[in-house]
C-alpha atoms as a PDB file:
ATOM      1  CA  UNK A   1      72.803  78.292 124.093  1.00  0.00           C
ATOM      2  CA  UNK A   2      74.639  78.920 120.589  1.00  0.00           C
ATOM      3  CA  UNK A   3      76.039  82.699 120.271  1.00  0.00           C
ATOM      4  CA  UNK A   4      73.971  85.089 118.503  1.00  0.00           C
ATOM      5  CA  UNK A   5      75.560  85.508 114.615  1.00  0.00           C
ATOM      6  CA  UNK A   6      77.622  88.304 114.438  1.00  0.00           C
ATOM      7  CA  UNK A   7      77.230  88.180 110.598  1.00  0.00           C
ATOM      8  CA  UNK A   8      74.453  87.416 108.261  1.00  0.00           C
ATOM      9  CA  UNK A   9      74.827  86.214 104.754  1.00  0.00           C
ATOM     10  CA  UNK A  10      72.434  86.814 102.201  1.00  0.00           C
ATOM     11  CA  UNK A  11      72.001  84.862  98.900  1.00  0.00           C
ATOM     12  CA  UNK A  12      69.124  86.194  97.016  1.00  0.00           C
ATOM     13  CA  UNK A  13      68.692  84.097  94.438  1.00  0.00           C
ATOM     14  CA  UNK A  14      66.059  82.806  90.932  1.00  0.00           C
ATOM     15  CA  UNK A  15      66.291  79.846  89.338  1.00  0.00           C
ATOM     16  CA  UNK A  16      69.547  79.152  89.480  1.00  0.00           C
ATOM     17  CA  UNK A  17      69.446  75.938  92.199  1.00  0.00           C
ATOM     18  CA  UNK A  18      72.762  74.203  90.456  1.00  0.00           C
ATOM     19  CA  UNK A  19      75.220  77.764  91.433  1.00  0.00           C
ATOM     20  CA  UNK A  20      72.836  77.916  94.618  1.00  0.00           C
ATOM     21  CA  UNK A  21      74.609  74.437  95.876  1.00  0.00           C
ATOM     22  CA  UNK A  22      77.953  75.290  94.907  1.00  0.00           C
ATOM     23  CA  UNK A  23      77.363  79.322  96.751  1.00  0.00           C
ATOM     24  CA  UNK A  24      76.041  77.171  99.572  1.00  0.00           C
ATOM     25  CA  UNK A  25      78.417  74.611 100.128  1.00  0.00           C
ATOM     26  CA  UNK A  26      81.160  77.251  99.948  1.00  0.00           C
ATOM     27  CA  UNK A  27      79.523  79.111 102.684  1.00  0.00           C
ATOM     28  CA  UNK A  28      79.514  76.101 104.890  1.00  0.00           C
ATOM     29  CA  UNK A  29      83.030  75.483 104.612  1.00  0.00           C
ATOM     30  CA  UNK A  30      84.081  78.823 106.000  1.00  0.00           C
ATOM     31  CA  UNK A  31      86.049  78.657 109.427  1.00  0.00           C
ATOM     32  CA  UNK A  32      84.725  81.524 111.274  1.00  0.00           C
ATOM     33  CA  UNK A  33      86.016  82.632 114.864  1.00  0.00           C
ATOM     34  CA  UNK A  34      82.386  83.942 115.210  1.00  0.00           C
ATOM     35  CA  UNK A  35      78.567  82.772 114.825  1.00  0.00           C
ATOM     36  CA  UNK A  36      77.668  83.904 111.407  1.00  0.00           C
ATOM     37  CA  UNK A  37      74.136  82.897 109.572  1.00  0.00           C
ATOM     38  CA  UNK A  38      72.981  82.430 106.103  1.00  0.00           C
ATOM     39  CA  UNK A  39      69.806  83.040 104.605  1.00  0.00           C
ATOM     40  CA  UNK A  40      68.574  81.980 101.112  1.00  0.00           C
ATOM     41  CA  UNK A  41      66.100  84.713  99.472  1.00  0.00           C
ATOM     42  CA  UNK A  42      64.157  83.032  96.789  1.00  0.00           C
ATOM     43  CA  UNK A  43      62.995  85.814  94.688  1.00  0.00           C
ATOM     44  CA  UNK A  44      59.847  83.544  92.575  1.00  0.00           C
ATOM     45  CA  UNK A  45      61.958  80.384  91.516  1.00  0.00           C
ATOM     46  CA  UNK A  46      60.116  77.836  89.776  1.00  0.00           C
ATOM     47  CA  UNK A  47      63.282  75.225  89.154  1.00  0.00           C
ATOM     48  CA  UNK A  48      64.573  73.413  92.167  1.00  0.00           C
ATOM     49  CA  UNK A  49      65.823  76.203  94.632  1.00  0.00           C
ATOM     50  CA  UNK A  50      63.656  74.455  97.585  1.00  0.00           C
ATOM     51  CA  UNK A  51      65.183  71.643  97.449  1.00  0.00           C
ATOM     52  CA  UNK A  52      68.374  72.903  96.957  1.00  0.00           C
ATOM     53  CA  UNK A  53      68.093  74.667 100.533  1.00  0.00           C
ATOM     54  CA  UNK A  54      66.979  72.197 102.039  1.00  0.00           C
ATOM     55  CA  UNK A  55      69.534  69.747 101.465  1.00  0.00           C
ATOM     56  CA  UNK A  56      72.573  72.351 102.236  1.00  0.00           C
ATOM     57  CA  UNK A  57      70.257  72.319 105.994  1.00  0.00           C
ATOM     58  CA  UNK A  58      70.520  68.722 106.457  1.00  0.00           C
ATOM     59  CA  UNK A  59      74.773  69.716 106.963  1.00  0.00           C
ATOM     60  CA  UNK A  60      74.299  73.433 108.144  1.00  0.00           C
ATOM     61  CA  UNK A  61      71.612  73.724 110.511  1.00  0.00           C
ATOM     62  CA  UNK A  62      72.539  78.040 109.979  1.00  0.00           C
ATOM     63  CA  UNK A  63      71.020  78.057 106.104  1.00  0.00           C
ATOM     64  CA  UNK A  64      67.340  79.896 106.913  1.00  0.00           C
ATOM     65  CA  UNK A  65      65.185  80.169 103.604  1.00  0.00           C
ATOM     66  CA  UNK A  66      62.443  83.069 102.969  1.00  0.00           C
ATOM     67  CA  UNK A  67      60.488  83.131  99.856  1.00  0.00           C
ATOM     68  CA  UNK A  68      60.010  86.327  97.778  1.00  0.00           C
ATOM     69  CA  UNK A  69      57.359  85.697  95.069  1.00  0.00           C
ATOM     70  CA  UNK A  70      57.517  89.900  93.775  1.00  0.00           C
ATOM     71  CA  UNK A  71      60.413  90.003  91.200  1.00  0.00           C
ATOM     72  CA  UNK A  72      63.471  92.210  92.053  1.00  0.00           C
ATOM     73  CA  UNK A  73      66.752  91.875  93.752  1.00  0.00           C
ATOM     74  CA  UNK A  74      66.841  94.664  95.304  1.00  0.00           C
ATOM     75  CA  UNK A  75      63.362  94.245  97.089  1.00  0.00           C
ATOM     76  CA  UNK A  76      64.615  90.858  98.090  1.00  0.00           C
ATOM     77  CA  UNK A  77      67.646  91.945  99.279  1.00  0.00           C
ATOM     78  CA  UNK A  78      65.638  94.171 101.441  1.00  0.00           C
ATOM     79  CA  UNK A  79      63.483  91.873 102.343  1.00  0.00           C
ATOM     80  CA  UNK A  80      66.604  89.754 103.753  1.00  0.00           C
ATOM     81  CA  UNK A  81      67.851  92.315 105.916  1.00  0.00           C
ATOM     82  CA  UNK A  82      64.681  92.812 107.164  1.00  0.00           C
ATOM     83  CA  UNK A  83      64.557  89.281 108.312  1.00  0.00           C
ATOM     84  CA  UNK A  84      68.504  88.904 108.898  1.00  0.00           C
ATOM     85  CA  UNK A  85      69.710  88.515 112.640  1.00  0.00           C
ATOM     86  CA  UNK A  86      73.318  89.440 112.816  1.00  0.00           C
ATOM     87  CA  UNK A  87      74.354  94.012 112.610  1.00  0.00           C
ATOM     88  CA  UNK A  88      76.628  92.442 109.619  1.00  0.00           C
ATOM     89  CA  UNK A  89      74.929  91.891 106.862  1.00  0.00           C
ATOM     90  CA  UNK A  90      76.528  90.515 103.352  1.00  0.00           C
ATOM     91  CA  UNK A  91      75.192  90.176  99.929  1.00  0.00           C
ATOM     92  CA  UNK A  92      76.869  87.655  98.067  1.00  0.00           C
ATOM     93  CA  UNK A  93      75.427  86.366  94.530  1.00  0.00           C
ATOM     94  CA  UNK A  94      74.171  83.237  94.191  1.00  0.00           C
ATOM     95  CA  UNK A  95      76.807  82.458  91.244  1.00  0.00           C
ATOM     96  CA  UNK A  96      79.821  83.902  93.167  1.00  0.00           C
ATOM     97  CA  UNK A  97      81.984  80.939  95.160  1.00  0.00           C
ATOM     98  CA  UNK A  98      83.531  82.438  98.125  1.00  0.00           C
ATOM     99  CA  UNK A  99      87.515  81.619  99.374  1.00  0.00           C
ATOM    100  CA  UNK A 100      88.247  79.612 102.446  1.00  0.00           C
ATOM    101  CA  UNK A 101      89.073  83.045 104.185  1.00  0.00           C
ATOM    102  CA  UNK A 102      86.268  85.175 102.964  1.00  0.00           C
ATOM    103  CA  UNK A 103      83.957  85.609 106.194  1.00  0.00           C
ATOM    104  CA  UNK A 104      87.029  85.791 108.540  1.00  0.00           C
ATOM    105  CA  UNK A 105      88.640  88.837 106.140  1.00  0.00           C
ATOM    106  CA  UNK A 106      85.061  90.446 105.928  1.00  0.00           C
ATOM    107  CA  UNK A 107      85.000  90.094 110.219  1.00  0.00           C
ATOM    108  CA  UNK A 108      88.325  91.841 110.736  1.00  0.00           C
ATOM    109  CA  UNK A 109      87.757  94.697 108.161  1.00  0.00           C
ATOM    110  CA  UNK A 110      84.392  95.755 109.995  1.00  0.00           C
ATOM    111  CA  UNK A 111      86.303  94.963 113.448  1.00  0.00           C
ATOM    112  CA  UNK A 112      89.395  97.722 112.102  1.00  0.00           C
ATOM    113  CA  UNK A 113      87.361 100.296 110.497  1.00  0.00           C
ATOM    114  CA  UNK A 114      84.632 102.360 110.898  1.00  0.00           C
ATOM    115  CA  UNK A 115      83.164 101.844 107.224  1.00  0.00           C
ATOM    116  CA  UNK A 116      79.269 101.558 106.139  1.00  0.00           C
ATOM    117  CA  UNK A 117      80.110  99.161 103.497  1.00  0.00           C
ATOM    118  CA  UNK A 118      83.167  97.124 102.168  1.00  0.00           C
ATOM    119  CA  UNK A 119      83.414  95.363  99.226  1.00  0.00           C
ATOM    120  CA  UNK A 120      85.990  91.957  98.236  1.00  0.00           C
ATOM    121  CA  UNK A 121      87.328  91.570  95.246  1.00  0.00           C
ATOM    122  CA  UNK A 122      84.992  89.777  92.436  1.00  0.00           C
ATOM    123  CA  UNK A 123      87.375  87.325  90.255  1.00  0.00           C
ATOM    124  CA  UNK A 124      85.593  85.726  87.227  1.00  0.00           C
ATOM    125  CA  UNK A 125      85.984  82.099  86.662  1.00  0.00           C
ATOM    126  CA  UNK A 126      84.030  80.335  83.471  1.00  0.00           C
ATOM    127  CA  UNK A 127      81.997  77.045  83.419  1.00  0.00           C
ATOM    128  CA  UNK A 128      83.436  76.402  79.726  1.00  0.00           C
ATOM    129  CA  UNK A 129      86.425  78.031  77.391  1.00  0.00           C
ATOM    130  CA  UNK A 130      85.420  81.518  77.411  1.00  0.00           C
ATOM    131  CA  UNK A 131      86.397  83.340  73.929  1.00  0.00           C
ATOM    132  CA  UNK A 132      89.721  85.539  74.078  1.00  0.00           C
ATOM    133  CA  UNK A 133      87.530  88.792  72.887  1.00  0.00           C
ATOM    134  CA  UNK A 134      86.082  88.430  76.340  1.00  0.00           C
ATOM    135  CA  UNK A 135      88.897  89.583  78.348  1.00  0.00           C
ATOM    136  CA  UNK A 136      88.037  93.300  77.928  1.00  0.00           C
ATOM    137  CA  UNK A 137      84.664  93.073  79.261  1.00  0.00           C
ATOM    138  CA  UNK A 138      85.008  91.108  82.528  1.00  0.00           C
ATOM    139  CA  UNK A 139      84.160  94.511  84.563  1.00  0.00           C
ATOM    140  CA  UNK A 140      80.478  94.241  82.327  1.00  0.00           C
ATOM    141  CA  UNK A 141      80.414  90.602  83.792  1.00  0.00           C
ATOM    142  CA  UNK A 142      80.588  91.745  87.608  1.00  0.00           C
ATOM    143  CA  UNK A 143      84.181  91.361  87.742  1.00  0.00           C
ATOM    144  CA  UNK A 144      86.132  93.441  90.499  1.00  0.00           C
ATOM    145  CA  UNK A 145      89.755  93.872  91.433  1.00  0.00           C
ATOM    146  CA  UNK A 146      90.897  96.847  92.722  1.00  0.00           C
ATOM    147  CA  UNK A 147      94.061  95.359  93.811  1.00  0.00           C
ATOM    148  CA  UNK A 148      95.904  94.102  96.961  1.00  0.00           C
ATOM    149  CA  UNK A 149      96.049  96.613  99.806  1.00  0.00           C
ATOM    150  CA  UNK A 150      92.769  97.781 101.507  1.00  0.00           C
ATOM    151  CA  UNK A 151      91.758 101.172 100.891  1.00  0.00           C
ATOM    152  CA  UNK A 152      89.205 103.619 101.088  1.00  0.00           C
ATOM    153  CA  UNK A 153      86.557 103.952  97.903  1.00  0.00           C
ATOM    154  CA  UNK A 154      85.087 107.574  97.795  1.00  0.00           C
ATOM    155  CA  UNK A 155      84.481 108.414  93.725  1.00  0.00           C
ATOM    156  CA  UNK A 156      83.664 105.535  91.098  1.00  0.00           C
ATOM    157  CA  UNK A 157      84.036 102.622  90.292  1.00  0.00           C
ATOM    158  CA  UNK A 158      81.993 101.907  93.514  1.00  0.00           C
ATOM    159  CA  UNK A 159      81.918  98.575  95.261  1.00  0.00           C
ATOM    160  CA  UNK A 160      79.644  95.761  93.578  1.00  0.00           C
ATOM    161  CA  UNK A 161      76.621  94.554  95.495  1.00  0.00           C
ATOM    162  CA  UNK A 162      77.806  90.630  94.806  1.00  0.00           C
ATOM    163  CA  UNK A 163      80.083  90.400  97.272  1.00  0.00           C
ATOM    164  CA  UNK A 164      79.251  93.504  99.840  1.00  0.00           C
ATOM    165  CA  UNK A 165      79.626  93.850 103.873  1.00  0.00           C
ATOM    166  CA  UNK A 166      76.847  96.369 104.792  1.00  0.00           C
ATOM    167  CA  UNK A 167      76.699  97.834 108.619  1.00  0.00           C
ATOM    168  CA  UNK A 168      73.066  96.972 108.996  1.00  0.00           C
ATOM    169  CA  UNK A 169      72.378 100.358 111.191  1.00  0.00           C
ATOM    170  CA  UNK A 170      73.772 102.381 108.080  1.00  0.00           C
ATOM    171  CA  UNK A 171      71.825 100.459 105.647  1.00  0.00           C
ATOM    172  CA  UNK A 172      68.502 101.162 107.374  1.00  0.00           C
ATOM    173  CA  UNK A 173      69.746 104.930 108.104  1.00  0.00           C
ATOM    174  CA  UNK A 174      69.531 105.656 104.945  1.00  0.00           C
ATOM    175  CA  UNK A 175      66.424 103.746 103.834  1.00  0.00           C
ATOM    176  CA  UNK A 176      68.091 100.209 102.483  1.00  0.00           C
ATOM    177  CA  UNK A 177      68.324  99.211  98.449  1.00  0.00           C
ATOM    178  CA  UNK A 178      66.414 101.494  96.252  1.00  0.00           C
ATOM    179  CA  UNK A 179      64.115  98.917  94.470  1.00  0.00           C
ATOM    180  CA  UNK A 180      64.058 100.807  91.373  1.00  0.00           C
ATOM    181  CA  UNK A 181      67.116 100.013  90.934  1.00  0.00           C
ATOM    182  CA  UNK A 182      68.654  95.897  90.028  1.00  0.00           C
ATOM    183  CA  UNK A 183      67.154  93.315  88.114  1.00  0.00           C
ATOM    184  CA  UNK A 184      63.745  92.522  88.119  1.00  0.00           C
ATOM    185  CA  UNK A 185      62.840  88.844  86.278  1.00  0.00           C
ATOM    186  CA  UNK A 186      64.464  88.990  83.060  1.00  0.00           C
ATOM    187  CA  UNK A 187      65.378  92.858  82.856  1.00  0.00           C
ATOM    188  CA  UNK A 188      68.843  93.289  83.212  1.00  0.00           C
ATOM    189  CA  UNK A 189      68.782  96.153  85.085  1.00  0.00           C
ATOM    190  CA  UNK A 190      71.778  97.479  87.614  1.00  0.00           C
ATOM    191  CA  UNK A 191      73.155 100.036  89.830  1.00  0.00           C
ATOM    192  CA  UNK A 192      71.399  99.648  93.078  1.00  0.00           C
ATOM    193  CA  UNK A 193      75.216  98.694  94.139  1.00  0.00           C
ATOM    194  CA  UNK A 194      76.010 102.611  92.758  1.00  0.00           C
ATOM    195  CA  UNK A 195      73.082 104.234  93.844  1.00  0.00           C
ATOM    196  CA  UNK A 196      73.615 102.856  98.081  1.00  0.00           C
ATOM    197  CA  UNK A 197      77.787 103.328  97.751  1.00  0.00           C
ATOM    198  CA  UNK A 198      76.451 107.018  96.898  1.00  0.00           C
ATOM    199  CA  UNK A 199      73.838 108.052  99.166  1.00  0.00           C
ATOM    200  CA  UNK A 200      76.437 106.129 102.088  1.00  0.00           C
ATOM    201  CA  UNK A 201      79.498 108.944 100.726  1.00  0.00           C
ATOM    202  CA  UNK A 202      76.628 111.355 100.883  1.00  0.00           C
ATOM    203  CA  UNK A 203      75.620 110.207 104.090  1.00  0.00           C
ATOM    204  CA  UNK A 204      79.362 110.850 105.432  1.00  0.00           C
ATOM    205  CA  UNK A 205      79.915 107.411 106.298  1.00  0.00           C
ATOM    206  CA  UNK A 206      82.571 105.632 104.360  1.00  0.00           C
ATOM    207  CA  UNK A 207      83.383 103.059 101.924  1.00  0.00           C
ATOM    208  CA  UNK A 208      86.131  99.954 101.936  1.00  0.00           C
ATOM    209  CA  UNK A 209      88.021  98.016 100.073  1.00  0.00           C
ATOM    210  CA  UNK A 210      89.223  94.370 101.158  1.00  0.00           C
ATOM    211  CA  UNK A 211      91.624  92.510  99.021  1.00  0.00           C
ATOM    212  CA  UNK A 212      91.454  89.417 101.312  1.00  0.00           C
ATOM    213  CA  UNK A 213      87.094  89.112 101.076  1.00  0.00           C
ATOM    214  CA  UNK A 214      87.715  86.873  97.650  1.00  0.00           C
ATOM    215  CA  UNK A 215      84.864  85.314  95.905  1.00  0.00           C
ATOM    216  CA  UNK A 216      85.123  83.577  92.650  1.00  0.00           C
ATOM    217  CA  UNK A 217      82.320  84.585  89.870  1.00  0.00           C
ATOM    218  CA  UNK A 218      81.101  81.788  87.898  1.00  0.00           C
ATOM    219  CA  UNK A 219      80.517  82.776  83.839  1.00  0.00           C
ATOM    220  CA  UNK A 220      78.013  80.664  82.826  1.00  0.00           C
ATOM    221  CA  UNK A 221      78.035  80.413  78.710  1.00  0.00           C
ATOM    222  CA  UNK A 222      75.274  81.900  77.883  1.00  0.00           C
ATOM    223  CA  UNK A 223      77.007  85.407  79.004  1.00  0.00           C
ATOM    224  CA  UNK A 224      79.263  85.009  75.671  1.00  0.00           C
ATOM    225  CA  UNK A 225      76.379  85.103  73.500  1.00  0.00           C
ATOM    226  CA  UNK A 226      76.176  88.500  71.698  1.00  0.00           C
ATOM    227  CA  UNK A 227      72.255  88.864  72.183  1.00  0.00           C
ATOM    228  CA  UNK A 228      73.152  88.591  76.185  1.00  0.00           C
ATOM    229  CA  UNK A 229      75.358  91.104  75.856  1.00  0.00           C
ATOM    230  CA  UNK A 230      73.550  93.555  73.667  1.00  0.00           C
ATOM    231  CA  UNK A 231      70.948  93.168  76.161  1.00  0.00           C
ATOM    232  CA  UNK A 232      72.880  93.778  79.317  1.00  0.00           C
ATOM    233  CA  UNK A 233      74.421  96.687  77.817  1.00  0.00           C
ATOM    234  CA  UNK A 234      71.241  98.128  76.845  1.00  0.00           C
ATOM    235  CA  UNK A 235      69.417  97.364  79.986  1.00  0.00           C
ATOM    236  CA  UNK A 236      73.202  99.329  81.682  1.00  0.00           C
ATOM    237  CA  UNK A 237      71.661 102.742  79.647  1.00  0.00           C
ATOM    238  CA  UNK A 238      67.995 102.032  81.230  1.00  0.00           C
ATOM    239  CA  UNK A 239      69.939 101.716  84.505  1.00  0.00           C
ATOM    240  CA  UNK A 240      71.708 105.274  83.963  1.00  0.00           C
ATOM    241  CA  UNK A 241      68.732 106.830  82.899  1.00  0.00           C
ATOM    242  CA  UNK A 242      67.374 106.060  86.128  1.00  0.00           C
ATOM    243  CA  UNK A 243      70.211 107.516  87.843  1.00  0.00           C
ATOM    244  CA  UNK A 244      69.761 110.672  85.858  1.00  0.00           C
ATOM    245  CA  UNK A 245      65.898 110.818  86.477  1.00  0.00           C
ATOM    246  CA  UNK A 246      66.797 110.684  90.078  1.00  0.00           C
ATOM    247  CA  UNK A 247      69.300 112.979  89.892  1.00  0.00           C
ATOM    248  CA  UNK A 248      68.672 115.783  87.495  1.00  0.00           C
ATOM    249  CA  UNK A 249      65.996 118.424  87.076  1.00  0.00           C
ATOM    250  CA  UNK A 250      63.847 118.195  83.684  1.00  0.00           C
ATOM    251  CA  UNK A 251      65.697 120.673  82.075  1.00  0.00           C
ATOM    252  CA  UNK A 252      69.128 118.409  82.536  1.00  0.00           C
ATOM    253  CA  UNK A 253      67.251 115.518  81.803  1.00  0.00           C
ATOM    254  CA  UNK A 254      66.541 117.139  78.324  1.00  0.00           C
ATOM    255  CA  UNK A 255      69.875 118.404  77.683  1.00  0.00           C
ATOM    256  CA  UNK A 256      71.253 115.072  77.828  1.00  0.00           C
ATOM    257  CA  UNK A 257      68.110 113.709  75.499  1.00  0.00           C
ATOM    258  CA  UNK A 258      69.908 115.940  73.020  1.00  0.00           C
ATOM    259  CA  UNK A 259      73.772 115.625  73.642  1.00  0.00           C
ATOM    260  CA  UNK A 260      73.225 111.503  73.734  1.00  0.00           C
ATOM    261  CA  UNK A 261      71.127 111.597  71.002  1.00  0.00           C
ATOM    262  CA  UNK A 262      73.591 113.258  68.682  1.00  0.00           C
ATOM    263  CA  UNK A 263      76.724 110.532  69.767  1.00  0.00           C
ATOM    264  CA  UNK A 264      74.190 108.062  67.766  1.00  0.00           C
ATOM    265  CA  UNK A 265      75.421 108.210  64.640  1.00  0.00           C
ATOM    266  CA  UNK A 266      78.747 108.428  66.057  1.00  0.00           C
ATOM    267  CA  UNK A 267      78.772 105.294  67.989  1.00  0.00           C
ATOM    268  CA  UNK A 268      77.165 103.659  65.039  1.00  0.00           C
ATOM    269  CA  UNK A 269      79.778 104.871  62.417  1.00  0.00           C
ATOM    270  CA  UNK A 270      82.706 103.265  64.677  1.00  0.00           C
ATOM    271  CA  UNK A 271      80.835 100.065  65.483  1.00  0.00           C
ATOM    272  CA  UNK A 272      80.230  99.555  61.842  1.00  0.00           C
ATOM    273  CA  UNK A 273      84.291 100.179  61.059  1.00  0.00           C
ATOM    274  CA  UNK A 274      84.924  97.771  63.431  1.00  0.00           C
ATOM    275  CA  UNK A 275      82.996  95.412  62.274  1.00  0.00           C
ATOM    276  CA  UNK A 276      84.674  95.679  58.411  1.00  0.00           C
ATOM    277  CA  UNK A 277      88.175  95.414  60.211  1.00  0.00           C
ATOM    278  CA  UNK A 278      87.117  92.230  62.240  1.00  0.00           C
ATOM    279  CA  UNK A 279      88.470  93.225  65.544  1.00  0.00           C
ATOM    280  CA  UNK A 280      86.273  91.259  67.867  1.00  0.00           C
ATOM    281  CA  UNK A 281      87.271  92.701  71.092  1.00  0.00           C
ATOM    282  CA  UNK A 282      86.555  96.084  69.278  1.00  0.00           C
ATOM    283  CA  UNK A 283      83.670  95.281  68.099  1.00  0.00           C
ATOM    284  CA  UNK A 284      81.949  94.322  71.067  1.00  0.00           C
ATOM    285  CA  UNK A 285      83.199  97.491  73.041  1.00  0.00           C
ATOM    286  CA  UNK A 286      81.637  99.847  70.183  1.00  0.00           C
ATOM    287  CA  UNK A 287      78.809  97.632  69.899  1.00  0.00           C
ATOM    288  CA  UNK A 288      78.432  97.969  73.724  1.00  0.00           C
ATOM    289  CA  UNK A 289      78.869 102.073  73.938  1.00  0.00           C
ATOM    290  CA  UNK A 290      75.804 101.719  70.893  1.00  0.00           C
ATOM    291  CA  UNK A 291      73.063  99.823  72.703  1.00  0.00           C
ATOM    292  CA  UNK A 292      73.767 101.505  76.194  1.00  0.00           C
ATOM    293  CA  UNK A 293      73.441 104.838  74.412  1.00  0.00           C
ATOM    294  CA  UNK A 294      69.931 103.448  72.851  1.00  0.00           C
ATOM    295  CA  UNK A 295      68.694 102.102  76.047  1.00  0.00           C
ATOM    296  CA  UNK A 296      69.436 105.567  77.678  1.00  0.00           C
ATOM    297  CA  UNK A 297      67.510 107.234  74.984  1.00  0.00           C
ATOM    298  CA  UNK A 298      64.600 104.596  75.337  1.00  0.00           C
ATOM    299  CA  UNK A 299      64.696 105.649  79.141  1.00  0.00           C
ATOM    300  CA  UNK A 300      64.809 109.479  78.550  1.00  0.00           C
ATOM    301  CA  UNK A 301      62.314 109.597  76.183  1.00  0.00           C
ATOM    302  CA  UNK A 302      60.041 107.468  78.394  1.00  0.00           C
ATOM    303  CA  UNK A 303      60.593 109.944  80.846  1.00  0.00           C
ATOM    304  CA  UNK A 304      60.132 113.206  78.986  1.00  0.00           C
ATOM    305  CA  UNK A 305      56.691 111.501  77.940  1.00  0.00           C
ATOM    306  CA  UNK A 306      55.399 111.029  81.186  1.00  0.00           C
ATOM    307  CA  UNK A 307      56.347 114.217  81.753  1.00  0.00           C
ATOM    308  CA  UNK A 308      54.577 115.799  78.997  1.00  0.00           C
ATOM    309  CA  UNK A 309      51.328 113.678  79.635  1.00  0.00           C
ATOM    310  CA  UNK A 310      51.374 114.999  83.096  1.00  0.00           C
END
């Protein structure tokens, strides 16, 4: 009788069966001194993802698959846990190629500490040339590196949900992924990462940071585009006004209608002197501050008319 998995991996994943294979195949080629399992959510794919599982189980009898036709990552990383076997669980992106020594470094952190979650770092790799202007906004991509010793995490930047260990006791303590939060079909949306690393600090239970739990990020080109970025980054201010609807009262919720609403013309100003000096790294940071700061104010004002309506 095979040992029970000490460690469950979860790839929750959408039409995306070509990074699938490569997530999968990396997976498989982990030497582990422990049973560890791996289990494929598909969140509604229509491309290939099936078939893509099933031929990584033909060579690793430990892929399980679970199909999650209602849109959102967080719900279907929830829905993984639910289903998961091991008190370890990890979310890992189906884009995100882990190192030969990822599970084992993973294993020994949880083994040495006593932390709720721990994090690896998150190092981007690109599928074709990426442009030079690029290089400032590899954190925007999912990129993490918060350097080479382990170390505690208890104020932001947080860990990233793409390559997070998760005691599975702590994440149902505290009531798993807040669906609200992480993208849903084709909104961009973020933070559930933020929003758990937060509610674990307040919680009391802490945070890690492994140096050695390295997965590699695949950039796929389509993330160069300007449109894909003006859309992320706007989607990034829908994700913060969630945080603030969670977090504030209505009377803070208005105060910061106003105060963003009068950086507009601000962040508009500098984006547009940018743009006449030709800096494109500087353009695309100003251009970034503009459209989180509109889709904040789309989210706000949402909000306060709900509100009002009520």
């Amino acid at each position: 009788m095979s040992a029970p998995p000490e460690i469950s991996v979860l790839v929750c994943t959408r039409n995306r069966a070509k990074a699938l294979a490569r997530c999968l195949a990396a997976i498989s080629f982990q030497r582990s001194s422990f049973a560890f399992e791996t289990l494929v959510v598909d969140n509604g794919s229509a491309d290939d993802t099936r078939a893509c599982v099933d031929a990584a189980r033909r060579t690793d009898p430990s892929i399980r698959y679970l199909f999650e036709a209602e849109p959102g990552l967080s719900l279907a990383r929830n829905r993984g846990a639910g289903a998961a076997a091991a008190p370890i669980l990890i979310s890992l992106d189906d884009d995100a190629e882990p190192a030969q020594n990822w599970l084992e470094a993973f294993h020994a952190a949880a083994r040495e500490s006593d932390a709720a979650a721990i994090g690896g770092p998150i190092l981007a790799r690109f599928e074709t040339q990426a442009p030079v202007w690029l290089a400032g906004q590899l954190r925007v991509l999912s990129a993490q590196d918060y350097g080479a010793e382990r170390r505690t995490i208890d104020s932001p930047p947080y860990l990233f949900g793409g390559n997070l260990a998760i005691r599975r006791a702590d994440l149902e303590r505290i009531g798993g992924f807040d669906e609200r939060f992480g993208r849903k079909g084709r909104a961009l949306l973020q933070g559930e990462d933020i929003d758990l690393c937060e509610r674990l600090l307040a919680a009391g239970r802490p945070l890690l940071y492994e140096p050695g739990a390295i997965v590699y990020h695949w950039i796929s080109p389509e993330r160069f585009e300007p449109s894909y970025l003006r859309k992320r980054a706007f989607d990034t201010g829908r994700t913060l006004g969630l945080h603030m609807q969670k977090r504030l009262s209505r009377g803070a919720l208005v105060g910061e209608l106003l105060k963003k609403s009068l950086k507009l013309p601000l962040h508009a100003a500098v984006w547009a002197g940018a743009s006449l000096v030709g800096e494109r790294e500087t353009v695309t940071a100003r251009e970034r501050s503009l459209f989180v700061t509109l889709g904040l104010l789309r989210h706000l004002v949402r909000v306060r008319s709900r509100r009002g309506a009520v």
